[in-house]
N, C-alpha and C. Protein backbone atom coordinates (compact mmCIF):
# COMPACT_ATOMS: atom_id res chain seq x y z
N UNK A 1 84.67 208.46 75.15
CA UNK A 1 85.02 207.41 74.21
C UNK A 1 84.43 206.09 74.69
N UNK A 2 83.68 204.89 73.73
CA UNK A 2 83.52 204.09 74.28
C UNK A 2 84.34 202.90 74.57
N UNK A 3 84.15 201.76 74.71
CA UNK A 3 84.54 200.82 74.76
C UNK A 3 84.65 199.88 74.10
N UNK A 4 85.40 199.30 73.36
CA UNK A 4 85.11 198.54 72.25
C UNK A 4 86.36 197.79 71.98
N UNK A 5 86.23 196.56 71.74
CA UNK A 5 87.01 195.42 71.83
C UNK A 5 87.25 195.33 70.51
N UNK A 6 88.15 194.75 69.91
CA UNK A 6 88.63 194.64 68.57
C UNK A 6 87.66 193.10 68.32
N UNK A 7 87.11 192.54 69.17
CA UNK A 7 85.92 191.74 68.49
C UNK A 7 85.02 192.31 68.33
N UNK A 8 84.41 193.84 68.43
CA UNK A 8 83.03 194.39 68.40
C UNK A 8 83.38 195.35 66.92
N UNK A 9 82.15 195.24 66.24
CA UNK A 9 82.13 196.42 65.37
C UNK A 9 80.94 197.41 65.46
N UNK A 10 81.70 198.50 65.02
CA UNK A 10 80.54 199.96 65.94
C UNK A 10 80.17 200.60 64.21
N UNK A 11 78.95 200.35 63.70
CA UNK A 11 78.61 201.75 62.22
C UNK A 11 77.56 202.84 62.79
N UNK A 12 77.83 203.86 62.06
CA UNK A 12 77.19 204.88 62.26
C UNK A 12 76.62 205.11 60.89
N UNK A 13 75.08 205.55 60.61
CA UNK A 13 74.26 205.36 59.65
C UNK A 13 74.17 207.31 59.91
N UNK A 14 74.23 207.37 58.89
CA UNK A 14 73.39 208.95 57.90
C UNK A 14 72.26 208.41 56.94
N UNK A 15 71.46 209.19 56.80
CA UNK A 15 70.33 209.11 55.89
C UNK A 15 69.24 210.58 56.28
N UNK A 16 68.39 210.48 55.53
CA UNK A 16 66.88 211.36 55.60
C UNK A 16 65.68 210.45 56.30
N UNK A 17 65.01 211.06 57.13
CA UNK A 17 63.56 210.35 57.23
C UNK A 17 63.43 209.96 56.24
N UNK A 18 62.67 208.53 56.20
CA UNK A 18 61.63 208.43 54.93
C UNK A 18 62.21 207.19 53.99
N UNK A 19 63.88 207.51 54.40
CA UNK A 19 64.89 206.31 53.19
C UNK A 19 65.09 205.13 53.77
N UNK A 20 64.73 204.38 54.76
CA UNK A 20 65.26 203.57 55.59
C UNK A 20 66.28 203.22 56.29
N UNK A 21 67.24 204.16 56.88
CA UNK A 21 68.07 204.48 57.43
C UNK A 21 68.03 203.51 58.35
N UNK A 22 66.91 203.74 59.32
CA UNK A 22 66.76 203.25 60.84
C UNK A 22 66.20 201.40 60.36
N UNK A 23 65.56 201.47 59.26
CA UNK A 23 65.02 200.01 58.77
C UNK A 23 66.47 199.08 58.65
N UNK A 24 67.30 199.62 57.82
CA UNK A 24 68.24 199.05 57.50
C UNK A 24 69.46 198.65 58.90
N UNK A 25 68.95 199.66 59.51
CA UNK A 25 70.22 199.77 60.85
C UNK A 25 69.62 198.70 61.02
N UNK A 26 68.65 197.99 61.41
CA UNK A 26 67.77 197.31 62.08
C UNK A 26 67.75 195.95 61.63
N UNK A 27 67.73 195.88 60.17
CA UNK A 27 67.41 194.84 59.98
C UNK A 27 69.41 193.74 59.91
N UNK A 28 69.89 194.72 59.79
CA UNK A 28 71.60 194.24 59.81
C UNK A 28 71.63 193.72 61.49
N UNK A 29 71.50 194.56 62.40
CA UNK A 29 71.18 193.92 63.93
C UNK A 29 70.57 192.75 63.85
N UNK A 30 68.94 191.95 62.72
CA UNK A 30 68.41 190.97 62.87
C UNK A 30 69.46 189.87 62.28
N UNK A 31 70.39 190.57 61.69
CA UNK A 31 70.71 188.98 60.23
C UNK A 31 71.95 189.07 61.28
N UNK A 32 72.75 190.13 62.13
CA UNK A 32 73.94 189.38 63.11
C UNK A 32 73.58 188.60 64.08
N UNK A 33 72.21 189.09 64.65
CA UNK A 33 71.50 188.14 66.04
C UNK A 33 71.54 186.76 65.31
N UNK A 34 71.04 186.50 64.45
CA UNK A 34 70.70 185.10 63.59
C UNK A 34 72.32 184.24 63.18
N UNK A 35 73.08 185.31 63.42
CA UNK A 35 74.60 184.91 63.14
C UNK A 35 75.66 184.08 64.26
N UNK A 36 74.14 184.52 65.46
CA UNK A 36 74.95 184.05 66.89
C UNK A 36 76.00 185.21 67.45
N UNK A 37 75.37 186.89 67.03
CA UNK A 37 76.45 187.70 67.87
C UNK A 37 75.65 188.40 68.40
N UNK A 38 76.27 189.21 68.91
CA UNK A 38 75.74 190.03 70.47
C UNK A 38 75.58 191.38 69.96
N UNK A 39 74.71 191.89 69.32
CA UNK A 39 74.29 192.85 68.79
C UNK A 39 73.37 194.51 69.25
N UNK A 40 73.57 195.43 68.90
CA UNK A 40 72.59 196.24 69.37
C UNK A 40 72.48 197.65 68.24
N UNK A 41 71.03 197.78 67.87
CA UNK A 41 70.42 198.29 66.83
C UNK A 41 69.49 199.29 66.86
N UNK A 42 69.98 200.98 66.99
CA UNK A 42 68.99 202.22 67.41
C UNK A 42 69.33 203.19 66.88
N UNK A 43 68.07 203.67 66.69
CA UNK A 43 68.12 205.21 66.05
C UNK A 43 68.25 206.23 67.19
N UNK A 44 69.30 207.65 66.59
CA UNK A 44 69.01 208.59 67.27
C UNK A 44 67.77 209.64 67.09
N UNK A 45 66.96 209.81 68.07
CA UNK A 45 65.84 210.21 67.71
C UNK A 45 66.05 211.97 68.39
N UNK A 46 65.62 212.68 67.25
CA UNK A 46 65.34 214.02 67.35
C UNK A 46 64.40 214.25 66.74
N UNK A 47 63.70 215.51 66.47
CA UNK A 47 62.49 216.11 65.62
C UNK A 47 62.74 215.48 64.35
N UNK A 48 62.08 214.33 64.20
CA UNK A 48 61.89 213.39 62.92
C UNK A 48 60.84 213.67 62.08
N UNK A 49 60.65 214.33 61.23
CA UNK A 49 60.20 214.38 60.34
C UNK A 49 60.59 213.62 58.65
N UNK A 50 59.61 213.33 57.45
CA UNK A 50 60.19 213.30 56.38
C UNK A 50 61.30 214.16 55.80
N UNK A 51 62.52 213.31 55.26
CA UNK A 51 63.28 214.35 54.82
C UNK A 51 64.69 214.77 55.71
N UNK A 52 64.08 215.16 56.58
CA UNK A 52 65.17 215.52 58.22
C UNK A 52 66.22 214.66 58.32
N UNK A 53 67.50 215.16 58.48
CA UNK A 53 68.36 214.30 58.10
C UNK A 53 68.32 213.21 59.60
N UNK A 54 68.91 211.87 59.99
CA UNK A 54 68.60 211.20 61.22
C UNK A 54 69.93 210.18 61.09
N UNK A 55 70.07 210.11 62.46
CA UNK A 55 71.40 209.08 62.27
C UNK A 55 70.72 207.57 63.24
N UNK A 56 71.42 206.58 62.90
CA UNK A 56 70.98 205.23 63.72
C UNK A 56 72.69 204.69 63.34
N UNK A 57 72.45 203.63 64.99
CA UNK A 57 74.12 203.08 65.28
C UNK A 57 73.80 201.43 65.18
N UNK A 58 74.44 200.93 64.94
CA UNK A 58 74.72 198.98 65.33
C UNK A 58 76.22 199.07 65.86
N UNK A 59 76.14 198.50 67.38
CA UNK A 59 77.45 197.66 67.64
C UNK A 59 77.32 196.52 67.23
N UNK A 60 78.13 194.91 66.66
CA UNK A 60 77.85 194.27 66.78
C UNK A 60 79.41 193.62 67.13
N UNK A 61 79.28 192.62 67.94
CA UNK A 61 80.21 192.04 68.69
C UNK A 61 79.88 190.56 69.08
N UNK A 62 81.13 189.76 68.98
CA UNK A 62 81.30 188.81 69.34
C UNK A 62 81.11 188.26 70.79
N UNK A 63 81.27 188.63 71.60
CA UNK A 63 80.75 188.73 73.16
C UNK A 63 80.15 189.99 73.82
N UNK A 64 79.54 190.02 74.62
CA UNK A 64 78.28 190.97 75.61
C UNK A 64 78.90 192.14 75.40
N UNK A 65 77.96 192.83 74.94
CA UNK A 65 78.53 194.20 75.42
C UNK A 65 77.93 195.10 76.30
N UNK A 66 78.62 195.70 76.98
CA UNK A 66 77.68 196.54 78.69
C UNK A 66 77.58 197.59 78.16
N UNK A 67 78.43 198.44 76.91
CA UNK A 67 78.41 200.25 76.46
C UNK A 67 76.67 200.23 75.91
N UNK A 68 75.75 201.42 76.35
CA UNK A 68 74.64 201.45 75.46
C UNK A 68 74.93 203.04 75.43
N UNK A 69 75.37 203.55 74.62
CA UNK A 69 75.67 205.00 74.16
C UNK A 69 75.35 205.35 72.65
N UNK A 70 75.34 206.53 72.22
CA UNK A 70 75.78 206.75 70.97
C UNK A 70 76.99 206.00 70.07
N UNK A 71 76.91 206.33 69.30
CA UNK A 71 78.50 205.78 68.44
C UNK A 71 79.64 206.99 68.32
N UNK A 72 80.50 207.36 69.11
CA UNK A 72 80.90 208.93 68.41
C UNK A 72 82.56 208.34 67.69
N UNK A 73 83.00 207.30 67.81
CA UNK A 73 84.06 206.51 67.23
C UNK A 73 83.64 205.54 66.10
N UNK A 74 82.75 205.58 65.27
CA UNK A 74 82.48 204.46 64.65
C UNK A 74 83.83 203.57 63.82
N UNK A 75 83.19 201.84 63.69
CA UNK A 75 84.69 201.48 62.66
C UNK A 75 83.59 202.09 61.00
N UNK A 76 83.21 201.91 60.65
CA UNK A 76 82.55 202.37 59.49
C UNK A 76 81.58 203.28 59.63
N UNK A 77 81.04 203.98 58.46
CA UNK A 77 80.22 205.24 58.61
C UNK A 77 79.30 204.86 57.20
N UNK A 78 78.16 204.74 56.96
CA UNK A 78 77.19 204.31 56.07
C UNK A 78 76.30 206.13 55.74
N UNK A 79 76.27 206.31 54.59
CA UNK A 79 75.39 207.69 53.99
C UNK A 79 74.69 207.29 53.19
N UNK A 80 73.48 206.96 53.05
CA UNK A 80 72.29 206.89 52.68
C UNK A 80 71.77 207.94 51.85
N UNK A 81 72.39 209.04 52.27
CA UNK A 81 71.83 210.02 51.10
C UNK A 81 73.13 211.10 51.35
N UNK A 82 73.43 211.06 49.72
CA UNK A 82 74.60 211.77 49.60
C UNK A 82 74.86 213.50 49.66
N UNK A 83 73.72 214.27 49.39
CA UNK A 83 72.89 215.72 49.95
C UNK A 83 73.62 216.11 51.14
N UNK A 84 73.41 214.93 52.00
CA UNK A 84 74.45 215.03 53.86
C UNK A 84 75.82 215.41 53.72
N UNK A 85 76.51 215.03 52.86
CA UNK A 85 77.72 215.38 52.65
C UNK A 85 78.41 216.79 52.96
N UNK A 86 77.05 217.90 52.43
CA UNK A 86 76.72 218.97 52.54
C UNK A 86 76.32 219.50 53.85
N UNK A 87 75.78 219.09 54.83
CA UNK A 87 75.33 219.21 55.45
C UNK A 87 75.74 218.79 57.35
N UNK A 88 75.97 217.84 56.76
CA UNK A 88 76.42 216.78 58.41
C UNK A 88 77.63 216.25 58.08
N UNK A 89 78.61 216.34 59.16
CA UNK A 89 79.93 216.37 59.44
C UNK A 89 79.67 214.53 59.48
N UNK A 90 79.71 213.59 57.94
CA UNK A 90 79.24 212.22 58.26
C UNK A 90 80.57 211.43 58.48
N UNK A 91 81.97 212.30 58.49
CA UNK A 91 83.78 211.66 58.84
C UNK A 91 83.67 211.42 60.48
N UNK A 92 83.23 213.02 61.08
CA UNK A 92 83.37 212.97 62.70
C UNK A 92 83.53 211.11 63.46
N UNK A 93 84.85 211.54 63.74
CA UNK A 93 85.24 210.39 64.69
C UNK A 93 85.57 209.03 63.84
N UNK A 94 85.15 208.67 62.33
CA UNK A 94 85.33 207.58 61.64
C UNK A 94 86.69 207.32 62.09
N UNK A 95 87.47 205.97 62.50
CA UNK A 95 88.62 205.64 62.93
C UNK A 95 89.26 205.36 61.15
N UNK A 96 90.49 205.72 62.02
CA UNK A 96 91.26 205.09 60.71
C UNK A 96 91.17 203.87 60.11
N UNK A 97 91.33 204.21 59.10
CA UNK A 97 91.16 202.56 57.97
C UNK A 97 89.71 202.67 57.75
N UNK A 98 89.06 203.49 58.81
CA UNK A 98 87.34 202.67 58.36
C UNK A 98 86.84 203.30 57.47
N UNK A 99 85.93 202.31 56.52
CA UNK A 99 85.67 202.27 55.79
C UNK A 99 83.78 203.57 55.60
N UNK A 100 84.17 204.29 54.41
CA UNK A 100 83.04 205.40 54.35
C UNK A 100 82.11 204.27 53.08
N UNK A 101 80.84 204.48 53.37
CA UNK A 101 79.97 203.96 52.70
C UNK A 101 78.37 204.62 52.15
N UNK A 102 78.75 204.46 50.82
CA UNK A 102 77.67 205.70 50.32
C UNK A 102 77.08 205.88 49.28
N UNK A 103 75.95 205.81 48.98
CA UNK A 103 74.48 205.55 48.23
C UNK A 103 74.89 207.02 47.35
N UNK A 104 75.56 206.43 46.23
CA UNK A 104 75.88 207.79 44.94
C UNK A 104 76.17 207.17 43.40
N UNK A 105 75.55 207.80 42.61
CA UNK A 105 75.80 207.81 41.50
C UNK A 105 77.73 208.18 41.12
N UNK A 106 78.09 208.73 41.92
CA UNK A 106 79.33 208.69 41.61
C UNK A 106 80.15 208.09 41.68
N UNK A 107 81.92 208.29 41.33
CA UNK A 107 82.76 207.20 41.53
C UNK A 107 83.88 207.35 43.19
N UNK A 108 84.25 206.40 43.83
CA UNK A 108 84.78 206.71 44.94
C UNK A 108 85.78 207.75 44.31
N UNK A 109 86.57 208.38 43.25
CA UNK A 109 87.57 209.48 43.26
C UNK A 109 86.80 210.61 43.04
N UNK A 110 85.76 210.52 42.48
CA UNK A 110 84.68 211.51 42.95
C UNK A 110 84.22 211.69 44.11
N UNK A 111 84.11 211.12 44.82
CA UNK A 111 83.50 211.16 46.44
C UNK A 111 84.86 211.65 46.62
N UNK A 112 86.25 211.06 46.59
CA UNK A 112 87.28 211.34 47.49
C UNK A 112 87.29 213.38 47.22
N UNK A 113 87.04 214.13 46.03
CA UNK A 113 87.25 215.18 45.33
C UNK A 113 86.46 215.91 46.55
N UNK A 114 85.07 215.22 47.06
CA UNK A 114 84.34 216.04 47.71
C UNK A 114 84.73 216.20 49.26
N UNK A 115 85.75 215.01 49.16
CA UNK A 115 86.01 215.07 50.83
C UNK A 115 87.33 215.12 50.82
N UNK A 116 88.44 215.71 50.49
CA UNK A 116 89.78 216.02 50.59
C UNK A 116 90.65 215.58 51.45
N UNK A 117 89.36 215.64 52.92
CA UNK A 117 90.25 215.24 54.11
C UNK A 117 90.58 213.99 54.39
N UNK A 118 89.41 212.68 53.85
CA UNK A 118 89.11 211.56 53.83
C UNK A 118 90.33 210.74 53.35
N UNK A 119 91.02 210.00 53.87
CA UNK A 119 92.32 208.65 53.09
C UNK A 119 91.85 207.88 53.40
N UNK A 120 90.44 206.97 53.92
CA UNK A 120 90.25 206.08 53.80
C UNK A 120 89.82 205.36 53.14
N UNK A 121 89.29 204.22 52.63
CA UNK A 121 88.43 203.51 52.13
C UNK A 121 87.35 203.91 51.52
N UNK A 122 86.81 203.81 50.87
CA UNK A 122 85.30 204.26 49.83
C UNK A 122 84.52 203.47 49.38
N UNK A 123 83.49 202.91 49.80
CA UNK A 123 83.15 202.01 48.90
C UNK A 123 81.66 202.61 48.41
N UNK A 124 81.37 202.81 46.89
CA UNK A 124 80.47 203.78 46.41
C UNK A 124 79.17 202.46 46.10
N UNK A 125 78.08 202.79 46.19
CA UNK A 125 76.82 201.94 45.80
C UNK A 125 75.69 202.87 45.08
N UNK A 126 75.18 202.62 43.85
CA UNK A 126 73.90 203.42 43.54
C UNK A 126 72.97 202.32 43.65
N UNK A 127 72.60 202.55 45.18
CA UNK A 127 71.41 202.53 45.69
C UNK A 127 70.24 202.26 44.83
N UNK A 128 69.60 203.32 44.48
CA UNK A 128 68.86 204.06 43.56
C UNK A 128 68.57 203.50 42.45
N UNK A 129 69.70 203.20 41.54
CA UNK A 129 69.61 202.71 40.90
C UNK A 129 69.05 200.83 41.01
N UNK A 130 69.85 200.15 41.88
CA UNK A 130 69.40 198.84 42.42
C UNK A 130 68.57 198.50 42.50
N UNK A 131 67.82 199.52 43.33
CA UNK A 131 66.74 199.14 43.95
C UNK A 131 65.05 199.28 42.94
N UNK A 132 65.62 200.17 42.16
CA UNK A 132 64.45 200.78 40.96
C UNK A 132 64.64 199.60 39.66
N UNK A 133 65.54 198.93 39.58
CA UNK A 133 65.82 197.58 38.94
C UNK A 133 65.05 196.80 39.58
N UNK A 134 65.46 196.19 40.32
CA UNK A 134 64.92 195.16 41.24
C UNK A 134 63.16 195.48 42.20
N UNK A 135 62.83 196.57 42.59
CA UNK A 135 61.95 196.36 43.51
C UNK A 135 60.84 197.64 43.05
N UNK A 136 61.50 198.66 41.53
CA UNK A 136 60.68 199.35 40.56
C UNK A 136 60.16 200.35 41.42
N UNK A 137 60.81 200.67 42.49
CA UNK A 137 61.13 202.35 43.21
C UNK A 137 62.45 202.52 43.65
N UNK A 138 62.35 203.66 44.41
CA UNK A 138 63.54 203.62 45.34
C UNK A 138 63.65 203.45 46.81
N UNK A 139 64.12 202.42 47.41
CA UNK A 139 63.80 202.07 48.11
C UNK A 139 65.55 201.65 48.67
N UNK A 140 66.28 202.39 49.24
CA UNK A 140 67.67 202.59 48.98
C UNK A 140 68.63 201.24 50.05
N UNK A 141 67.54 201.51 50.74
CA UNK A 141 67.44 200.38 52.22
C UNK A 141 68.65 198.95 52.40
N UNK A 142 67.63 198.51 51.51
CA UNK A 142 68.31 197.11 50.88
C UNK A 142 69.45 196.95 50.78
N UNK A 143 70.01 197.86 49.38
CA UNK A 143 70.96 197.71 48.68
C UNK A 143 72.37 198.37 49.82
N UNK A 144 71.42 199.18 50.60
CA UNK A 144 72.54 200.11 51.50
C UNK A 144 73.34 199.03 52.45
N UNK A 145 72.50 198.28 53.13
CA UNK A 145 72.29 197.25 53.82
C UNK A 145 73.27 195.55 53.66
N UNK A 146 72.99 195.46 52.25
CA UNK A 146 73.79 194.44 51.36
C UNK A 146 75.80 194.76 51.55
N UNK A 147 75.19 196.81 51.07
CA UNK A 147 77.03 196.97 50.97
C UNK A 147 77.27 197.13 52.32
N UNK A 148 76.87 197.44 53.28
CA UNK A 148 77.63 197.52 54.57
C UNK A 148 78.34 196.09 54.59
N UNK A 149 77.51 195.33 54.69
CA UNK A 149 78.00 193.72 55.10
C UNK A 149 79.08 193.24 54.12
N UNK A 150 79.20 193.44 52.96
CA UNK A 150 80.14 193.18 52.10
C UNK A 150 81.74 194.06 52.46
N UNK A 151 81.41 195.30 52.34
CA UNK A 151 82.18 196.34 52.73
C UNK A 151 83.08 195.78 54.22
N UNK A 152 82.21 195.95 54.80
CA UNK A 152 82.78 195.54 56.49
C UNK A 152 83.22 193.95 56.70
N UNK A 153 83.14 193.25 55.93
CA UNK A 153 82.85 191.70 56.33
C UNK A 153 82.83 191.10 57.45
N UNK A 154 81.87 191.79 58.51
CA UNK A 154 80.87 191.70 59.48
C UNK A 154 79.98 190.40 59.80
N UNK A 155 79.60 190.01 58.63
CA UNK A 155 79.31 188.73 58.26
C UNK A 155 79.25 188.07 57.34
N UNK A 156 79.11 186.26 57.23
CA UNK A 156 79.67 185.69 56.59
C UNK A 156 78.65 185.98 54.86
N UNK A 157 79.17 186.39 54.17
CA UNK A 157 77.68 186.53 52.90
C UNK A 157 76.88 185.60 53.08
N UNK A 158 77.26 184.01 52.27
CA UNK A 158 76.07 183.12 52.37
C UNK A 158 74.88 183.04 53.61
N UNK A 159 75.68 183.52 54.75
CA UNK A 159 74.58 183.42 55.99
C UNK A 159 74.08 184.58 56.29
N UNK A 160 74.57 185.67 55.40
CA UNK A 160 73.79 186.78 55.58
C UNK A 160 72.69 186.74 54.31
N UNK A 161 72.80 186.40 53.60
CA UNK A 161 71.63 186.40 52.40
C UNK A 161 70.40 185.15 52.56
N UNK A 162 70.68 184.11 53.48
CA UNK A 162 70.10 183.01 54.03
C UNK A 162 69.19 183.82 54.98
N UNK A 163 69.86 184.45 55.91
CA UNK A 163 68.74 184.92 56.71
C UNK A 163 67.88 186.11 56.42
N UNK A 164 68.72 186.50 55.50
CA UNK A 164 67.50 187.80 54.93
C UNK A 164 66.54 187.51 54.22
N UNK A 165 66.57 186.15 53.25
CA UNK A 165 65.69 185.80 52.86
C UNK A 165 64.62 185.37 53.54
N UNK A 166 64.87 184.77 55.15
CA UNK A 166 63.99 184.08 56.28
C UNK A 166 62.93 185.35 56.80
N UNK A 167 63.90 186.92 56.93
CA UNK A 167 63.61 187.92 57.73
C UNK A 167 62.20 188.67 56.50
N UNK A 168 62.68 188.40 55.29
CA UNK A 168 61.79 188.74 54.11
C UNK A 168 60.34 188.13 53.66
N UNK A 169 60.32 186.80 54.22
CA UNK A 169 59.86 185.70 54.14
C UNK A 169 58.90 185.68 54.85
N UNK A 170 58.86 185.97 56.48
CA UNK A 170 58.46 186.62 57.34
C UNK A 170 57.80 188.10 57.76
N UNK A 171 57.97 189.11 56.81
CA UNK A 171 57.86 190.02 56.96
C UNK A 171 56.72 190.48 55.97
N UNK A 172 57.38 189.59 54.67
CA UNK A 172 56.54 190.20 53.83
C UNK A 172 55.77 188.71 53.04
N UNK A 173 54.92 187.46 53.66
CA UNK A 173 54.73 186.59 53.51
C UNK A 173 53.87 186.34 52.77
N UNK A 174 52.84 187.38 52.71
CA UNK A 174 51.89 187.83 51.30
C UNK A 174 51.86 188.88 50.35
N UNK A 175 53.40 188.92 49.80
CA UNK A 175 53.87 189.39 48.45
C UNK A 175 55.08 189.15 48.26
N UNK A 176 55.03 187.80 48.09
CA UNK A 176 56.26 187.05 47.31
C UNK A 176 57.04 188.43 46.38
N UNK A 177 56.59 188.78 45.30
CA UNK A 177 57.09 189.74 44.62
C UNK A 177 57.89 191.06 45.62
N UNK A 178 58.00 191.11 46.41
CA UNK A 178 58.34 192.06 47.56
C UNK A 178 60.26 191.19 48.16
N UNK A 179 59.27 190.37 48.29
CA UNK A 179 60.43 188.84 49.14
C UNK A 179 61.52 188.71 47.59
N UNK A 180 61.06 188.63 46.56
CA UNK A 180 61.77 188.48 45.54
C UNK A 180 62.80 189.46 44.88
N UNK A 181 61.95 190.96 45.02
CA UNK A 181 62.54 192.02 44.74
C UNK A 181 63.59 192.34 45.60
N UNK A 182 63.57 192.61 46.77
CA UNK A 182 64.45 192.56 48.19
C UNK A 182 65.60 191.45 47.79
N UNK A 183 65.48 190.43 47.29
CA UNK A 183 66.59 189.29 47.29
C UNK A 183 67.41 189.24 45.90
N UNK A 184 66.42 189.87 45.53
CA UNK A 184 67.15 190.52 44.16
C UNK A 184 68.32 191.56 44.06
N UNK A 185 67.68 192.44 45.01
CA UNK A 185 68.58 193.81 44.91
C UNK A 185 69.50 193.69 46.23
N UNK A 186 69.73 192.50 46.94
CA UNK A 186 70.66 192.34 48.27
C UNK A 186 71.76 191.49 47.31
N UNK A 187 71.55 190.44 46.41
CA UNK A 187 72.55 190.17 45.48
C UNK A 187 73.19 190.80 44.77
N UNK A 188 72.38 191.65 44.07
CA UNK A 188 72.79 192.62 42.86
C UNK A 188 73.85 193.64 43.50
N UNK A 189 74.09 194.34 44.93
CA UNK A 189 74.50 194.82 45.57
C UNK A 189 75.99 194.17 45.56
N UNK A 190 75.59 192.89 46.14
CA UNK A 190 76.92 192.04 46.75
C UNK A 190 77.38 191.63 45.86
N UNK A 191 77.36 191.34 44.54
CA UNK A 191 77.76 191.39 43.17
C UNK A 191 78.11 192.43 42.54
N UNK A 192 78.18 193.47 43.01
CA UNK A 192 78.64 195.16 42.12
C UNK A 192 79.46 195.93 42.68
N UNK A 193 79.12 195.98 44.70
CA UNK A 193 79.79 196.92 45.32
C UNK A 193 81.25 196.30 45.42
N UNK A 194 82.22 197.44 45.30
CA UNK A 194 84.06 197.19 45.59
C UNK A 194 83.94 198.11 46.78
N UNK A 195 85.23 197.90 47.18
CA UNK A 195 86.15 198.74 48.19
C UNK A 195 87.41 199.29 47.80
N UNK A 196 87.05 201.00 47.23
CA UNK A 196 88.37 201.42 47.16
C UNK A 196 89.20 202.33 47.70
């Protein structure tokens, strides 16, 4: 078990190669560093291929943290692609109260139908849909990304959408339309997703 202070928060990410799983773990680690917290942001790496299902962790915490392990206690659990459900045990270790988070066309009493065992929290996002609005693929990343932070309130919104716009800005500095789409579908997110 690790160590973890009721100032630190620990997510554990599900997804497929290919969806931005590990992008998104990553880029939530950049917008808490920018927040002034003590953060840490990695994928677990096995035979990665497209497709292959892959998990990535963020602690992020208010003061230093010395644990560099896996996550096997997470406070929240993020699914990126809902297929896993089927597949990968994505509850293992979720603490009580914490909150399950998950890229589906369905409704959280639908999700709850599929997971019986689950009494916690739900908070449902179509991804998919968001992102094919806003950025005219699927590109699930974003929007996944948006609901963690809302979901968890991890950080403060306004200063999380401030710096994503900086991290976007930066990243993608010759295609505004990219920077636009991305800021599009991180609102549209934080404007739609509940917690139920």
């Amino acid at each position: 078990m690790t160590e973890n202070s009721s100032k630190t928060m620990e997510i554990r990410w599900h997804g497929r190669g290919g969806q931005g799983a590990k992008t998104a773990c990553l880029l939530l680690a950049e917008a808490a560093f920018f927040s002034g917290k003590y953060v840490q942001g990695f994928p677990e790496y096995g035979p990665e291929r497209m497709g292959a299902p892959i998990t990535a962790y963020n602690r992020i915490s208010d003061e230093p943290c010395s644990v560099h392990s896996n996550i096997y206690y997470p406070d929240h659990v993020v699914v990126v692609d809902e297929t896993l459900l089927r597949t990968v045990d994505v509850l293992k270790g979720l603490k009580d109260g914490g909150i399950l988070i998950i890229n589906t066309r369905k409704t959280a009493g639908e999700i709850r139908e599929l997971l019986p065992e689950f009494e916690g929290p739900v908070c449902v996002v179509d991804a998919e849909r968001i992102s094919t609005e806003t950025l005219g693929r699927n590109f699930p990343n974003t929007p996944m990304l948006a609901a963690v932070v809302k979901a968890s309130g991890v950080l403060d919104l306004g200063q999380f959408v401030s710096d994503m716009r900086r991290s976007f800005e930066h990243k993608f500095h010759d295609k505004p339309e990219v920077i636009e789409g991305n800021m599009k579908a991180l609102q549209k997110t934080l404007d739609e997703v509940e917690v139920e």
